[in-house]
Protein backbone atom coordinates (compact mmCIF):
# COMPACT_ATOMS: atom_id res chain seq x y z
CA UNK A 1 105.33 19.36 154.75
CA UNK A 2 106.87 16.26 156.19
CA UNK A 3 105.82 13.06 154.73
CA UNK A 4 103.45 10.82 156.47
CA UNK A 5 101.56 8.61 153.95
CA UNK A 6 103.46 5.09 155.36
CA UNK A 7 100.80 5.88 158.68
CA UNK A 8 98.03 6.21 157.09
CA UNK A 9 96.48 3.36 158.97
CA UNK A 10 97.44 4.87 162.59
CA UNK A 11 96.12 8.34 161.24
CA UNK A 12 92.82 6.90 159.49
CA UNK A 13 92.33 5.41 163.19
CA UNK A 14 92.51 8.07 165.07
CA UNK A 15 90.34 10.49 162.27
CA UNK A 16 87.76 8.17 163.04
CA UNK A 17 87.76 8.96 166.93
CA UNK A 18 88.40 12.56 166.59
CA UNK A 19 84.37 13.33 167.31
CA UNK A 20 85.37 17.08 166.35
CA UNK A 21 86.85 15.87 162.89
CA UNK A 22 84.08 13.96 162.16
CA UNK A 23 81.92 16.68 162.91
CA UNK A 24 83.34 18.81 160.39
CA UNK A 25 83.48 15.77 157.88
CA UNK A 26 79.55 15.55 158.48
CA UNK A 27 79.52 20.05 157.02
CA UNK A 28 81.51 18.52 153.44
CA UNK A 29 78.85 15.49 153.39
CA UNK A 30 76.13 17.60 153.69
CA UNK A 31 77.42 20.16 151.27
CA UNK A 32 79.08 19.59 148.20
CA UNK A 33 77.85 16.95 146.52
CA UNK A 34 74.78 18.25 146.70
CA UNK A 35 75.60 21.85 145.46
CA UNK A 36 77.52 19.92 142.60
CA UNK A 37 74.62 17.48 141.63
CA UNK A 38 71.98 20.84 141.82
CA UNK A 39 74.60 22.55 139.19
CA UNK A 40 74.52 19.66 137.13
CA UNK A 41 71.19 19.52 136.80
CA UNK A 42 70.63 22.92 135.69
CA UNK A 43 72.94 22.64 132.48
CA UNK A 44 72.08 19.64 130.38
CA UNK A 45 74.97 19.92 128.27
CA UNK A 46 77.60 19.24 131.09
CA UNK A 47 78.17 15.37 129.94
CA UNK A 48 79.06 16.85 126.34
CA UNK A 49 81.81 19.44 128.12
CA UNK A 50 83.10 16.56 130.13
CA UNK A 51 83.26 14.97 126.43
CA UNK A 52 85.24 17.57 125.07
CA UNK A 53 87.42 19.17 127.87
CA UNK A 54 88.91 15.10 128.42
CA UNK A 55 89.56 14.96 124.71
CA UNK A 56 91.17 18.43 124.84
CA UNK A 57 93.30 17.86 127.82
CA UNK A 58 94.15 14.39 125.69
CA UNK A 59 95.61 17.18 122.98
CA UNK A 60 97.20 19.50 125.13
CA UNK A 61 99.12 16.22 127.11
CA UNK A 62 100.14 15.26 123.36
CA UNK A 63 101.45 18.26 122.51
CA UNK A 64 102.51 19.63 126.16
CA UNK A 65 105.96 20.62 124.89
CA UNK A 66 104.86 22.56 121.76
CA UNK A 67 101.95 24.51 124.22
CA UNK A 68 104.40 25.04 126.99
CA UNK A 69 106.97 26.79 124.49
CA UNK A 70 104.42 28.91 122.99
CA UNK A 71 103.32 29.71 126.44
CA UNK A 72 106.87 30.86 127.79
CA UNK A 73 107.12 32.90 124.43
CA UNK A 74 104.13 35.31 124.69
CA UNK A 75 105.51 35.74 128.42
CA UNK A 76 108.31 37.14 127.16
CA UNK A 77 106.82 39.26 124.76
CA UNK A 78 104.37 40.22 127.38
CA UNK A 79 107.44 41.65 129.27
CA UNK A 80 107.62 38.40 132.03
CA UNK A 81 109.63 35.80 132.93
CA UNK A 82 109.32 31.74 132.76
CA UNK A 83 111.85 29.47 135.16
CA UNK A 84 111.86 25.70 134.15
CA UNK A 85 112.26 24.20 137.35
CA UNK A 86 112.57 20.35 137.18
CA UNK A 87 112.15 19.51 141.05
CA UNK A 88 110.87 20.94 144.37
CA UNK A 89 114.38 22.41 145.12
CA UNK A 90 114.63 23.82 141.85
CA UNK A 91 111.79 25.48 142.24
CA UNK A 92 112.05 27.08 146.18
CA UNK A 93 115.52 28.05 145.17
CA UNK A 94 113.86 30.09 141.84
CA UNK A 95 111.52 32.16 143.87
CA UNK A 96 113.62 32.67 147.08
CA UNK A 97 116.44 34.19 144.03
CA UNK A 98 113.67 36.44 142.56
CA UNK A 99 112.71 37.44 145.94
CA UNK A 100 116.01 38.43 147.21
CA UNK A 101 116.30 40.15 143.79
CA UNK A 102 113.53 42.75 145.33
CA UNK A 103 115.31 42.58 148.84
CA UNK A 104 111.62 40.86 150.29
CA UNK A 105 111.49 40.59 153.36
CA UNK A 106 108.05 39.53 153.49
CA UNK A 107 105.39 38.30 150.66
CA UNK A 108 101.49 37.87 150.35
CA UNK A 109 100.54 34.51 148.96
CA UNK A 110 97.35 33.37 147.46
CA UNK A 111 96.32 29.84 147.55
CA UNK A 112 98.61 27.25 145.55
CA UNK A 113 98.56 23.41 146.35
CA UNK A 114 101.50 24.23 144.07
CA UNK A 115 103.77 25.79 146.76
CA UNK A 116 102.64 23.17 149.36
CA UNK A 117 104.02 20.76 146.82
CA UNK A 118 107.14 21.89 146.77
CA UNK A 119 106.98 23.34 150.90
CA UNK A 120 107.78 26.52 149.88
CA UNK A 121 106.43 28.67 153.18
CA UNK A 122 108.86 26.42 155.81
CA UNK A 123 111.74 27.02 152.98
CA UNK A 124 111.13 30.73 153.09
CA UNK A 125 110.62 31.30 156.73
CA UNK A 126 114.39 29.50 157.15
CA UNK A 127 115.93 31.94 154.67
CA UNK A 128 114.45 35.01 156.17
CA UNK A 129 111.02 35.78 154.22
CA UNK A 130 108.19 35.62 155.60
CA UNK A 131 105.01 34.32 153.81
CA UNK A 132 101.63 35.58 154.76
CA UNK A 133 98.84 33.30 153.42
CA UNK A 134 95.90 35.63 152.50
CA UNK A 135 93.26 32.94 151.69
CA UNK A 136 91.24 32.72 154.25
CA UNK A 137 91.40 29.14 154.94
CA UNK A 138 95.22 29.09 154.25
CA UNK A 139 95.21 31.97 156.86
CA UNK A 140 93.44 30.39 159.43
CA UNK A 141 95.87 27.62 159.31
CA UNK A 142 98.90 29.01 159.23
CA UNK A 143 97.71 30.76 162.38
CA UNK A 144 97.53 27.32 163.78
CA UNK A 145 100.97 26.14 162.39
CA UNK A 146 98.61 23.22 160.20
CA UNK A 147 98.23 22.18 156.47
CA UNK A 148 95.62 21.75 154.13
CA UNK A 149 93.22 19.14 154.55
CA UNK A 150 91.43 20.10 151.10
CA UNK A 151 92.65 21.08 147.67
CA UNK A 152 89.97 23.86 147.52
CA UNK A 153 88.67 24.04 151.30
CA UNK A 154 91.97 23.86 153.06
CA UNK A 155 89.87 24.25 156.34
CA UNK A 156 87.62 21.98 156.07
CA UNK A 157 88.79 19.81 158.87
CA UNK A 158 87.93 22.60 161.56
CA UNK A 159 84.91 24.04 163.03
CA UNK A 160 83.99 27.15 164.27
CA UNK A 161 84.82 26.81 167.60
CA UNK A 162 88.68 26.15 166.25
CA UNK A 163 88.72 29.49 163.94
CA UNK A 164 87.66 31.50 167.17
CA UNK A 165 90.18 30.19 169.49
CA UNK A 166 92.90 31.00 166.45
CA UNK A 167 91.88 34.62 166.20
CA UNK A 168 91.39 35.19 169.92
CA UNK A 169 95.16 33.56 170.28
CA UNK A 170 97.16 35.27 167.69
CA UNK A 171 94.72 38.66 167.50
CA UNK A 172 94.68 38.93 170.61
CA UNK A 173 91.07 39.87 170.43
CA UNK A 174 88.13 39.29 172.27
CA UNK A 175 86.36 35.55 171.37
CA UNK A 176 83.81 35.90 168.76
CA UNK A 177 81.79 32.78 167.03
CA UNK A 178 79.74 34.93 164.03
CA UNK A 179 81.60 34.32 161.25
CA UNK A 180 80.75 37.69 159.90
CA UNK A 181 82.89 38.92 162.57
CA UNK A 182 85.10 36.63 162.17
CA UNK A 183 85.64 37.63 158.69
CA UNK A 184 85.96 41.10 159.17
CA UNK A 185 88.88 40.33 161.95
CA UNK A 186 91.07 38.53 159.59
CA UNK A 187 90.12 41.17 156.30
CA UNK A 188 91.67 44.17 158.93
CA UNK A 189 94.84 42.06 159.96
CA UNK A 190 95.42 41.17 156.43
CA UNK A 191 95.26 44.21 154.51
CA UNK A 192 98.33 45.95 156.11
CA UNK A 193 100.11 42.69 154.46
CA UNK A 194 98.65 43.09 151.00
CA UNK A 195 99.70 46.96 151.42
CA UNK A 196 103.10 46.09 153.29
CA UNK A 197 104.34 43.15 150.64
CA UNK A 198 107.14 43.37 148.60
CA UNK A 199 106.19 40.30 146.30
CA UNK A 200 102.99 38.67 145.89
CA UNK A 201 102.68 34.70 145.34
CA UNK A 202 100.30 33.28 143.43
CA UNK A 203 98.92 29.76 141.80
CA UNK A 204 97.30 29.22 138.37
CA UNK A 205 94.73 27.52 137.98
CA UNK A 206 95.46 27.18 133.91
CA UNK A 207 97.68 28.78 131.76
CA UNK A 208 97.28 30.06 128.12
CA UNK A 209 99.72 29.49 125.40
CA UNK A 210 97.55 32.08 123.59
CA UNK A 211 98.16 34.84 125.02
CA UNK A 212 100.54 34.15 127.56
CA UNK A 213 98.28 34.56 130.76
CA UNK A 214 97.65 32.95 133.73
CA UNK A 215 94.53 33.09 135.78
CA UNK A 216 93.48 32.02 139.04
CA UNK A 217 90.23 31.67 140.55
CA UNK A 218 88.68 32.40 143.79
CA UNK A 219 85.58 33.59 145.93
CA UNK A 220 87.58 36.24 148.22
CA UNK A 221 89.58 38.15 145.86
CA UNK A 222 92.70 37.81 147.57
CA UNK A 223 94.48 36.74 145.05
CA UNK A 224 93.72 40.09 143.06
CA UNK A 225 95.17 41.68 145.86
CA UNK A 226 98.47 39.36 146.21
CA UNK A 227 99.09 39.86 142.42
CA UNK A 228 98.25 43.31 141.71
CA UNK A 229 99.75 45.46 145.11
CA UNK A 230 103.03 44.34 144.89
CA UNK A 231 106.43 45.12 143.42
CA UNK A 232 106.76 41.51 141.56
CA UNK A 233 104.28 38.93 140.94
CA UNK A 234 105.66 35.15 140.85
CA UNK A 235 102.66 32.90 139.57
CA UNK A 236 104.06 28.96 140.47
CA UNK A 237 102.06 26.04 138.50
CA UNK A 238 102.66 22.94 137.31
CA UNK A 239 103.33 22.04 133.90
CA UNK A 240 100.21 20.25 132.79
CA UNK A 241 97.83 23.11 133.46
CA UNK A 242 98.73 25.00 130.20
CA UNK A 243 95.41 25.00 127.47
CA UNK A 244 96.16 26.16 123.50
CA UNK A 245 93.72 28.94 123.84
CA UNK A 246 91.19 31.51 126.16
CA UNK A 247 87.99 30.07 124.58
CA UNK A 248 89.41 26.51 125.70
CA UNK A 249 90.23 27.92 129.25
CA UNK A 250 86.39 28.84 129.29
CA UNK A 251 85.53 25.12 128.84
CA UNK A 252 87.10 24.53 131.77
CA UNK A 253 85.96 27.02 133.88
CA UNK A 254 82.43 25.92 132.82
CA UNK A 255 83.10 22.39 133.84
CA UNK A 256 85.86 23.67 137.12
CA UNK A 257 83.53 25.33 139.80
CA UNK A 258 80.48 23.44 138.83
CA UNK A 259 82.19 20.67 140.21
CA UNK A 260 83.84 21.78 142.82
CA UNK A 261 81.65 24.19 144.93
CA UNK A 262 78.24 23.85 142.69
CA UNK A 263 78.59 27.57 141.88
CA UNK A 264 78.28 28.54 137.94
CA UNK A 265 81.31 30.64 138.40
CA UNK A 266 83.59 31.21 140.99
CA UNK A 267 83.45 34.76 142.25
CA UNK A 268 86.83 35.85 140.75
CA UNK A 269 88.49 34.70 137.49
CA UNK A 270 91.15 36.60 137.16
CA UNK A 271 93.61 36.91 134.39
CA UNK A 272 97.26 38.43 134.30
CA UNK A 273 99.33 38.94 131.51
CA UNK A 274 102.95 40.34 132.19
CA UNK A 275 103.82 43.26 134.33
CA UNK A 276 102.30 46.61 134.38
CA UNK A 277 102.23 48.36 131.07
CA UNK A 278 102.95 52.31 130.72
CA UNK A 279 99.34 53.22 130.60
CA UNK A 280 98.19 50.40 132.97
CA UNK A 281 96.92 51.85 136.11
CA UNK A 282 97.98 49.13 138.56
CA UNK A 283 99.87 46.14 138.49
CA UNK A 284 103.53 44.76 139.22
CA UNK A 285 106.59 45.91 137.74
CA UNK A 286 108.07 42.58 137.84
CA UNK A 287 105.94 39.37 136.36
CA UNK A 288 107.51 35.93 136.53
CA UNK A 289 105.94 32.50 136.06
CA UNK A 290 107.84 29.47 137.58
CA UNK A 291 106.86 26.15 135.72
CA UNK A 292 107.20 22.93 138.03
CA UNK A 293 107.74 19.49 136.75
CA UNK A 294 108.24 17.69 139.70
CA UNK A 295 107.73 14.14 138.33
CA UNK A 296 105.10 15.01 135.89
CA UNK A 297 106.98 14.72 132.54
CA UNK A 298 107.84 11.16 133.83
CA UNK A 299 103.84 10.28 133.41
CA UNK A 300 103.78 11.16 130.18
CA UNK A 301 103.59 8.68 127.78
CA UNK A 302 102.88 6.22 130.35
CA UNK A 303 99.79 4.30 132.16
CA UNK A 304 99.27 7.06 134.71
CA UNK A 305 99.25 10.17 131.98
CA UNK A 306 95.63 10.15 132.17
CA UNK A 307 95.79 11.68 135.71
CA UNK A 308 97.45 15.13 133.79
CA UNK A 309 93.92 15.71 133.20
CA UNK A 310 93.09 16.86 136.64
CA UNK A 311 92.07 20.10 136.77
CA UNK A 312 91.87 20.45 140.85
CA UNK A 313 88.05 20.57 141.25
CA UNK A 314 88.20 18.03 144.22
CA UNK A 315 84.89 16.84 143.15
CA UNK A 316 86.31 13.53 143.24
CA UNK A 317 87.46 13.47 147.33
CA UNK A 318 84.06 15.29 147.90
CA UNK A 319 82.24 11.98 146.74
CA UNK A 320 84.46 9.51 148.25
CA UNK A 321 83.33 7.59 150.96
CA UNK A 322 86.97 6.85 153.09
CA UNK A 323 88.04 10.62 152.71
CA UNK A 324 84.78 11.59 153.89
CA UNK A 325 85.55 9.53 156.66
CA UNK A 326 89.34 10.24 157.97
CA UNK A 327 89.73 13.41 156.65
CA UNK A 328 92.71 14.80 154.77
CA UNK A 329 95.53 14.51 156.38
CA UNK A 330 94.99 10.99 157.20
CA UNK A 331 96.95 10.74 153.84
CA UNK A 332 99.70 11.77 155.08
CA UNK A 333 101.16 14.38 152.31
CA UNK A 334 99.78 17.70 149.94
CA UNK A 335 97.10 15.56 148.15
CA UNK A 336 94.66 13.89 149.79
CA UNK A 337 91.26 11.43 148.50
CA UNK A 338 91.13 9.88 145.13
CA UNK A 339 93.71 12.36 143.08
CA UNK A 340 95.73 12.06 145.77
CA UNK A 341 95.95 8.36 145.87
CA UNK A 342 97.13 8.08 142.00
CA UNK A 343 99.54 11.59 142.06
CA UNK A 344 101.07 11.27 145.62
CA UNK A 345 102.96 7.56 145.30
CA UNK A 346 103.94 9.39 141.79
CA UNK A 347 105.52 12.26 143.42
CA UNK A 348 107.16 10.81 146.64
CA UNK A 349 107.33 6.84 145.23
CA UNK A 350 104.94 4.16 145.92
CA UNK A 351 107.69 2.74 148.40
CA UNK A 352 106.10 5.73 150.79
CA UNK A 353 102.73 5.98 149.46
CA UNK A 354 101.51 2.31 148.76
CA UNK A 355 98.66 2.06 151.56
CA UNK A 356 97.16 5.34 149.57
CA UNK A 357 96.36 2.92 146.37
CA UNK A 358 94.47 0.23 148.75
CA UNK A 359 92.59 3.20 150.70
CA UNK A 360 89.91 2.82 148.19
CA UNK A 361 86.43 1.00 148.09
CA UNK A 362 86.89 1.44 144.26
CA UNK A 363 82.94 2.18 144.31
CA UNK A 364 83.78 4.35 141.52
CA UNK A 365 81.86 7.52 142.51
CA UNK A 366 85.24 9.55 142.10
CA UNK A 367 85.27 8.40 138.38
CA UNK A 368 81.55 9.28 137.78
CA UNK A 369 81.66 12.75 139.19
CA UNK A 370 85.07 13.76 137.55
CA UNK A 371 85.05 16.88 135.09
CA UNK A 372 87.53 15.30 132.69
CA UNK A 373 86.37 11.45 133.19
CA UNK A 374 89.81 10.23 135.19
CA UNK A 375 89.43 6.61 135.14
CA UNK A 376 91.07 6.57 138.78
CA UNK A 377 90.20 3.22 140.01
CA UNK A 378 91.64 2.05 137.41
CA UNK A 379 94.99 4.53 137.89
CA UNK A 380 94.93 3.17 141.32
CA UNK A 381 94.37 -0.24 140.68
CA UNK A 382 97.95 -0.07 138.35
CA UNK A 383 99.55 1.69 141.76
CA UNK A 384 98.35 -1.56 143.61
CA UNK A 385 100.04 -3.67 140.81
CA UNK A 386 103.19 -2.29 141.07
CA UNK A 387 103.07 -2.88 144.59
CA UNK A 388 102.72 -5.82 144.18
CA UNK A 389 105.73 -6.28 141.36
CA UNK A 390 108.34 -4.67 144.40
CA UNK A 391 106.99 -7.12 146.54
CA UNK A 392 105.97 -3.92 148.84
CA UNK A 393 102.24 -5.38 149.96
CA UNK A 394 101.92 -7.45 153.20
CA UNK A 395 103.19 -11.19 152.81
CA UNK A 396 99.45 -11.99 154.21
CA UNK A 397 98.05 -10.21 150.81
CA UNK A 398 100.54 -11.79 148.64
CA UNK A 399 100.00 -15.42 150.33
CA UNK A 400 95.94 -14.62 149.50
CA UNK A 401 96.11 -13.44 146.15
CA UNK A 402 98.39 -16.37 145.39
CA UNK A 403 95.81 -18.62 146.49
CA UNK A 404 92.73 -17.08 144.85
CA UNK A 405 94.99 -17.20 141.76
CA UNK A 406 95.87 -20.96 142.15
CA UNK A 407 92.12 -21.62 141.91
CA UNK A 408 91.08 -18.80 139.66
CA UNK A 409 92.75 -20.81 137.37
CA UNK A 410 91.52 -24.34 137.29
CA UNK A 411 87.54 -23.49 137.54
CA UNK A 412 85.73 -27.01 138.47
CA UNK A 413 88.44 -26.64 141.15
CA UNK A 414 87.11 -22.84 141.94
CA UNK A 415 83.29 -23.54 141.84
CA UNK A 416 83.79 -26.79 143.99
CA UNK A 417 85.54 -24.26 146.52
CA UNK A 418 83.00 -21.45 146.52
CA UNK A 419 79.91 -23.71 146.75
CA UNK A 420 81.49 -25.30 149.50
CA UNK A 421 82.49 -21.93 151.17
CA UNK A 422 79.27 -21.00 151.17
CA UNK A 423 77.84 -23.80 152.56
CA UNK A 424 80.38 -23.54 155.51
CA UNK A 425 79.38 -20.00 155.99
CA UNK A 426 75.64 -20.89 156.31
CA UNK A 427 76.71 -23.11 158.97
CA UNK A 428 78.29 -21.11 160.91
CA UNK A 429 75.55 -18.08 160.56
CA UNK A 430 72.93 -20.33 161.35
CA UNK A 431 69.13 -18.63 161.72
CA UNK A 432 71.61 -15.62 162.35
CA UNK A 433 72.51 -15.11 158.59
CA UNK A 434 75.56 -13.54 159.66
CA UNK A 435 78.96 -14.47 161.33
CA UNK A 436 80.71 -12.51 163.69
CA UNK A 437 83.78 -14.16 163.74
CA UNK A 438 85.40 -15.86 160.60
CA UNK A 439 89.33 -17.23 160.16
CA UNK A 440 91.49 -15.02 157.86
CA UNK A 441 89.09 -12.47 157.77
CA UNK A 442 88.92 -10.45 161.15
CA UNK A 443 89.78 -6.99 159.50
CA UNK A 444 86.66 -7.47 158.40
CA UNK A 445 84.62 -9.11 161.67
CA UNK A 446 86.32 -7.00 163.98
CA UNK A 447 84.81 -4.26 163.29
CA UNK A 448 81.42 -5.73 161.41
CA UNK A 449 79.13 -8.62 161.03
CA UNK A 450 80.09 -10.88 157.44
CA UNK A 451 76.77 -11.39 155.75
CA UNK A 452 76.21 -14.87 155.50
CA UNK A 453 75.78 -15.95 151.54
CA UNK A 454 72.63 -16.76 149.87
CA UNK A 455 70.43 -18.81 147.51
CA UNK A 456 73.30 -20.00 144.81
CA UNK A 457 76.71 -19.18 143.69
CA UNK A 458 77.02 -17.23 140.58
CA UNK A 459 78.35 -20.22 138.78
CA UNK A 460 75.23 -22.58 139.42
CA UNK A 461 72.77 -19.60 138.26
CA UNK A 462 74.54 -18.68 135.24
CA UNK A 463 73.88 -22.63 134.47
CA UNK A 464 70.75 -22.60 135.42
CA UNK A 465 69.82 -19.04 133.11
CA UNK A 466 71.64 -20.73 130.03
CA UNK A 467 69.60 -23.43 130.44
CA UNK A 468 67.09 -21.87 130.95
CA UNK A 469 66.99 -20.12 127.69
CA UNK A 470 68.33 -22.93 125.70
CA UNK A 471 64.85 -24.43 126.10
């Protein structure tokens, strides 16, 4: 997926014309959060699992090493295979090896942020593989040579009227717009590809050190297909998604699509555990697990290890007001919203990725509604610092902050300049109370009116309420 966080100013502007786009935007608005707050509701001990599963991940990011060995070890016994792969090209060259190990020629892939991480399908199709995406979403957009726009509704940005003209394109069937139909259409093209595959392609969504299984989870079942049908089954995931044990992985599964979809379980949780055993019915011959680092050892230890926690629920872009008004792709890479903003600059450098940081309001929903309590206003906030260290933000922010600073820190100097500022602005908002136009701020009046302040400054009421109560 080529790389376009440095425009995500050009790209936020023209999400915001796209009337289609926004039309979709206005379906994850009206759906989500609401399903999520419903789910809540009905389980009053969520708070105390958010409690627990952030102090577990904690533990497991402590310990990451000793779970990932014990991990790789039951795979082995379990008759599989674990590849460290340290970067992206570690990683495509791994699984294009195993798959020209089984002479593939083409594979079935369930849904893995994981692979578009590491832009595995482009990597494949060049060295004569071909992927087939089988989640629907995924499907619908390969169709349309597009990416994901969502970590968990990769679709999200289209309507209906876009999935129609896909099918009817690429089908070569007649238009349809019931999505029952719709459905069916894509569930007869696909399963001569689950049937036909000689490797199936999968994500985790955790891993156990336990037992040495991974599971995935989904509401089609496509991903039973994609692992089960085939020859060999490759499951790729990053490193951080390991837990110590199954009843731990149930914490998070508690906390995972309650937050993400408002569902109390997704539809399918299922497990694997090595290739097919002599008395096993079904299953691959072949099981192999490819671990990817890709930057994510480098956070530990550091001021950004609390974002290891994530657990891909994208609870946090569904609250957030400036994804839910450009959209995903506006962000220019695999990871869009809040998560996206702390774990992109990470994985392609903050040189790239430093207008992602500063795409925030920092309202702090994305905080509040996160499973594991990611403090990532605050993640972002140390993004926008080191910014600012490489000297990367605009010389117009650096000039400002300079002078805030200069004033910040003499304070009868600072309240003599905010009282008068005030007063200045009540002059020029007259009986108005607002000012449409206002020097070294049009990013703001451009677009919007600047309230014109009120009453006192903060200063000269704090005086007033000490004094107040000194009486």
């Amino acid at each position: 997926m080529q790389i376009k966080s440095p425009e995500f100013k050009q790209s936020a502007r023209i999400a915001l014309q796209d009337e289609n786009l926004q039309k979709a935007l206005g379906n994850l608005k009206a759906g989500f959060p609401g399903k999520r707050a419903a789910a809540v509701a009905r389980m009053p001990e969520f708070e105390e699992l958010r409690d627990q599963a952030r102090d577990l991940k904690n533990h497991i990011l402590e310990h990451l090493d000793l779970y990932l060995e014990e991990f790789e070890a039951r795979v082995v016994e379990n008759g599989g295979q674990v590849h460290w792969c340290r970067t992206s090209e570690d990683a495509r060259k791994t699984i294009l090896q195993i798959c020209r190990e089984q002479d593939a020629k083409t594979v079935t892939k369930g849904k893995s942020m994981v692979t578009e991480e590491i832009n595995l399908n482009e990597y494949l199709e060049e060295n004569g593989v071909r992927p087939v995406e089988t989640d629907l979403g995924e499907y619908i957009l390969q169709l349309r040579g597009d990416h994901p726009s969502h970590i968990i509704a990769p679709a999200i940005h289209l309507n209906l009227e876009d999935v129609s003209e896909a099918f009817h394109e690429h089908h070569k069937r007649p238009k349809s717009d019931d999505p029952a139909e719709l459905m069916a259409e894509a569930r007869e093209m696909l399963r001569k590809q689950f049937v036909a595959a000689d490797v199936g392609i999968t994500g985790a969504n955790f891993l156990v050190a336990e037992t040495g299984s991974t599971i995935i989870v989904t509401n089609e079942g496509n991903g039973d297909l994609t692992q089960t049908l085939p020859k060999t089954h490759i499951v790729v995931s990053s490193i951080e998604k390991v837990v110590p044990t199954l009843e731990d992985m149930s914490l998070f599964l508690r906390l995972l699509a309650r937050s993400a979809t408002g569902q109390e379980y997704s539809v399918y949780n299922t497990l694997s555990s090595g290739n097919r055993r002599p008395d096993d019915q079904d299953g691959p011959e072949n099981f192999h697990v490819v671990l990817v680092d890709n930057g994510r050892s480098d956070m530990v230890g550091t001021q950004f290890q609390e974002m290891l926690r994530c657990i891909r629920c994208s609870a946090c872009m569904n609250h957030c007001p400036v994804y839910g008004s450009v959209g995903g792709h506006s962000y220019g890479w695999v990871y869009p919203g809040p998560m996206g903003s702390v774990l992109t600059p990470q994985m392609i450098g903050i040189e790239k990725a430093g207008l992602l940081p500063n795409a925030s309001t920092f309202c702090g929903k994305c905080e509040e509604v996160c499973p594991v309590r990611i403090p990532l206003p605050k993640l972002m906030r140390h993004w926008r610092e080191k910014e600012f260290e490489k000297h990367l933000s605009p010389k117009a922010v650096r000039w400002g902050l300079g002078g805030w600073a200069f004033f910040a820190k003499r304070p009868g100097l600072y309240r003599l300049m905010s009282a008068s500022a005030s007063r200045f602005m009540r002059l020029l908002g007259g009986k108005k109370g607002k000012v449409s136009s206002l020097p070294m701020a049009a990013g703001w009046t451009d677009h919007r009116d600047m309230p014109v302040p009120t009453g006192k400054t903060f200063m000269q009421q704090w005086k007033a309420r000490q004094k107040q109560e000194s009486k």
